[in-house]
Protein backbone atom coordinates (compact mmCIF):
# COMPACT_ATOMS: atom_id res chain seq x y z
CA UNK A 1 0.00 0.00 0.00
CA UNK A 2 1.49 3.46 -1.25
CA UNK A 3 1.01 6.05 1.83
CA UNK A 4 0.89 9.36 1.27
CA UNK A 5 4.08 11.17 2.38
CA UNK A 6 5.03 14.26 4.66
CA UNK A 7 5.91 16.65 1.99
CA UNK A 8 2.51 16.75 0.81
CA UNK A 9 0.59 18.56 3.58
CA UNK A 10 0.93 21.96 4.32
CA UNK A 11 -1.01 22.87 7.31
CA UNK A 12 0.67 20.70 10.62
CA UNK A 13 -0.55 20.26 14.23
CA UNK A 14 -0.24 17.69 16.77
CA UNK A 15 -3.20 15.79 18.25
CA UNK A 16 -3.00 14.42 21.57
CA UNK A 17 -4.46 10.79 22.00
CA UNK A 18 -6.93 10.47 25.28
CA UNK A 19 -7.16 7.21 27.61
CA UNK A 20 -10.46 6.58 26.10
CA UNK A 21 -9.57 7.08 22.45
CA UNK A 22 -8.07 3.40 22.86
CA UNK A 23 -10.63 0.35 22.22
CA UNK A 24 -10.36 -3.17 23.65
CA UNK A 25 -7.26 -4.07 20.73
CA UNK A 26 -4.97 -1.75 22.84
CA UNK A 27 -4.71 0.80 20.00
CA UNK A 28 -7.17 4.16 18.77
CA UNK A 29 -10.71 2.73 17.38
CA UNK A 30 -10.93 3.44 14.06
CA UNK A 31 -13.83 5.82 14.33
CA UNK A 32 -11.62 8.11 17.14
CA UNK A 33 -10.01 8.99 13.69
CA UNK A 34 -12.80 10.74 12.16
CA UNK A 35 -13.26 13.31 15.26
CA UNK A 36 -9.55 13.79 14.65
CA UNK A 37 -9.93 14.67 11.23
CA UNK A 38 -12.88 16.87 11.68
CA UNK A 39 -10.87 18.64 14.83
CA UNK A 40 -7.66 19.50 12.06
CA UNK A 41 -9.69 20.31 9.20
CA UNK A 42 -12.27 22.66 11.37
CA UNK A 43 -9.07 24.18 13.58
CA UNK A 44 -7.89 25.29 9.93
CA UNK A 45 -10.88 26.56 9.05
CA UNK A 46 -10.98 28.81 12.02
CA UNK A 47 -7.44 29.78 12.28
CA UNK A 48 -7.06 30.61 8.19
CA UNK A 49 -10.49 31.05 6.78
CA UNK A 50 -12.19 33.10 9.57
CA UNK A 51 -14.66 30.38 10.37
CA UNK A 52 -16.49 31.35 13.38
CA UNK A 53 -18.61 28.01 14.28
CA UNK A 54 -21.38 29.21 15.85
CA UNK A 55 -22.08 32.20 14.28
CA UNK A 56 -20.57 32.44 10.91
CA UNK A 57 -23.06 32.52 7.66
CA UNK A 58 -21.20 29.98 5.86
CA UNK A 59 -21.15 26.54 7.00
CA UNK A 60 -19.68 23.37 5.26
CA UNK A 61 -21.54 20.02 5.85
CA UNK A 62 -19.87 16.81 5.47
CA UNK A 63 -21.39 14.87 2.15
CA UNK A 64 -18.67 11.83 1.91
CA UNK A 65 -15.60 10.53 4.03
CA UNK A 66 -13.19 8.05 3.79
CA UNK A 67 -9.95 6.84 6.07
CA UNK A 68 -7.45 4.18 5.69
CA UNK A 69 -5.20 2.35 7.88
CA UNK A 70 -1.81 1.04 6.87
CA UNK A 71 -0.35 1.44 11.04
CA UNK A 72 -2.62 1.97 14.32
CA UNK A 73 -1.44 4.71 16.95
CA UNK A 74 -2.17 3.91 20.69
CA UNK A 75 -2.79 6.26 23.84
CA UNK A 76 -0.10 7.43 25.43
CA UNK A 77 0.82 8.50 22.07
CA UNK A 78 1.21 11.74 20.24
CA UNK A 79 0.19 12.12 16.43
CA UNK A 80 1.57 14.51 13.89
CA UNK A 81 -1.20 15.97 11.73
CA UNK A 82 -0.81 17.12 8.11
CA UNK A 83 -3.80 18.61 6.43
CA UNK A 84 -4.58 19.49 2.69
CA UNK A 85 -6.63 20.14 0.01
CA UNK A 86 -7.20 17.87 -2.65
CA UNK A 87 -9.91 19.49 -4.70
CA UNK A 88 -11.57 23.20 -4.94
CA UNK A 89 -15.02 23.37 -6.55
CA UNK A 90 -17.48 26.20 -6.57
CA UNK A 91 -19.71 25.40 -3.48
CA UNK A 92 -17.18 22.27 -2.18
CA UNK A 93 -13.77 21.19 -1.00
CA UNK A 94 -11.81 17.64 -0.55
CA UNK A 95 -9.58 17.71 2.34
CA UNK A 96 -7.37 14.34 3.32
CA UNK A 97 -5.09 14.47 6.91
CA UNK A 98 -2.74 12.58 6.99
CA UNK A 99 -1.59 11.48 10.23
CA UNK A 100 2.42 10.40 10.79
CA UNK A 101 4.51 8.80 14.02
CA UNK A 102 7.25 10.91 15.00
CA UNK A 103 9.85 10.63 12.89
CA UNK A 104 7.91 8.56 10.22
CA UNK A 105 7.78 10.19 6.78
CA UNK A 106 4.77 7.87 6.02
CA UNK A 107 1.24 8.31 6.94
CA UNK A 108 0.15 5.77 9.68
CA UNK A 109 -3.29 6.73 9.04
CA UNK A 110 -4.96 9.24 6.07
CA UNK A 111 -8.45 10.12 5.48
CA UNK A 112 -10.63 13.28 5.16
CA UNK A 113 -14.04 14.30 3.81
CA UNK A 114 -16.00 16.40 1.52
CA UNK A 115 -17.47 19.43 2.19
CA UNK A 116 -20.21 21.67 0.53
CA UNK A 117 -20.98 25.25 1.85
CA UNK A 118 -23.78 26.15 2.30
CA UNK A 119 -25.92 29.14 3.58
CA UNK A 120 -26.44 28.49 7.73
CA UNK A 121 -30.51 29.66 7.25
CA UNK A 122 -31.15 28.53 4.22
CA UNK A 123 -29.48 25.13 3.82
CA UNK A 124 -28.68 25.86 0.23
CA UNK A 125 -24.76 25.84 -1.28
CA UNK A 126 -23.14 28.72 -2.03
CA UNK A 127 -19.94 29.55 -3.72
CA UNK A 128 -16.91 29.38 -1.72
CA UNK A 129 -16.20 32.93 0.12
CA UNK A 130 -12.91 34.73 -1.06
CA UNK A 131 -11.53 34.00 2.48
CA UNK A 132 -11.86 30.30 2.56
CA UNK A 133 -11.31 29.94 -1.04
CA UNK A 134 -7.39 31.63 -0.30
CA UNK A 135 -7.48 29.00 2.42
CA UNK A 136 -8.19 26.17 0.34
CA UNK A 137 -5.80 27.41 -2.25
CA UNK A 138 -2.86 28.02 0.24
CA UNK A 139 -2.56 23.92 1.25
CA UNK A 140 -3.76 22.36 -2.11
CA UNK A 141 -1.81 19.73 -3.31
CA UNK A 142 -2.76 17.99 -5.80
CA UNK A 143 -3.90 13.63 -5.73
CA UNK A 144 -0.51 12.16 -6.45
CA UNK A 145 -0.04 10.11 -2.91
């Protein structure tokens, strides 16, 4: 299995693994991984885009996600969390995190999601605001794992 490699993210920041991130196996359940993902991906959009949560008028909402496994991580452990962008649309944006072991230039773990923005009151997409768009294009790399 070809992993994606360091060099390819451009937006870094460490996640901390919690006693109960760990499952019965003795290493993070694979579902932990998609709250890490969202917590990257959303940190960025705050930090870079200006995304204020709870108030802002332009939300994105998740419409497909994926994540794949080639090594597990285990509590007490820290991961190293690349982010990018693989694809800008009008309305929508692919991100993938990859997620590396100290020292490893190899993701342990990559996945990410889809999202389309949309209008907070009225549900419906709109086209990606000049702020998040510079985001988006600031970390986009392209497909080539």
């Amino acid at each position: 299995m070809l992993t994606p490699s360091r060099s390819l993210y451009g937006y870094w920041n460490e996640i901390t693994t919690r006693w109960s991130d760990n499952d019965c196996y003795g290493h993070i359940n694979n579902s932990v991984y998609y709250f890490y993902i969202d917590s990257v991906v959303n940190r960025y959009l705050i930090e870079a885009a200006g995304l204020n949560p709870t108030s802002s008028t332009t939300i994105g909402l998740v419409v497909e996600s994926s994540c794949r496994y080639a090594r597990s991580f285990a509590y007490p452990e820290p991961i190293e969390a690349g982010l990018r962008v693989l694809r800008i649309g009008n309305s929508s944006v692919t991100y993938e995190v990859g997620m590396f072991h100290q020292n490893n230039d190899q993701a342990s773990v990559w996945g990410g999601y889809t999202h389309v923005f949309v209008d907070r009151e009225s549900g419906r997409p709109i086209s990606l605001p000049d702020a998040f768009r510079r985001a988006f294009e600031a970390i986009h790399s392209e497909q080539s794992s």
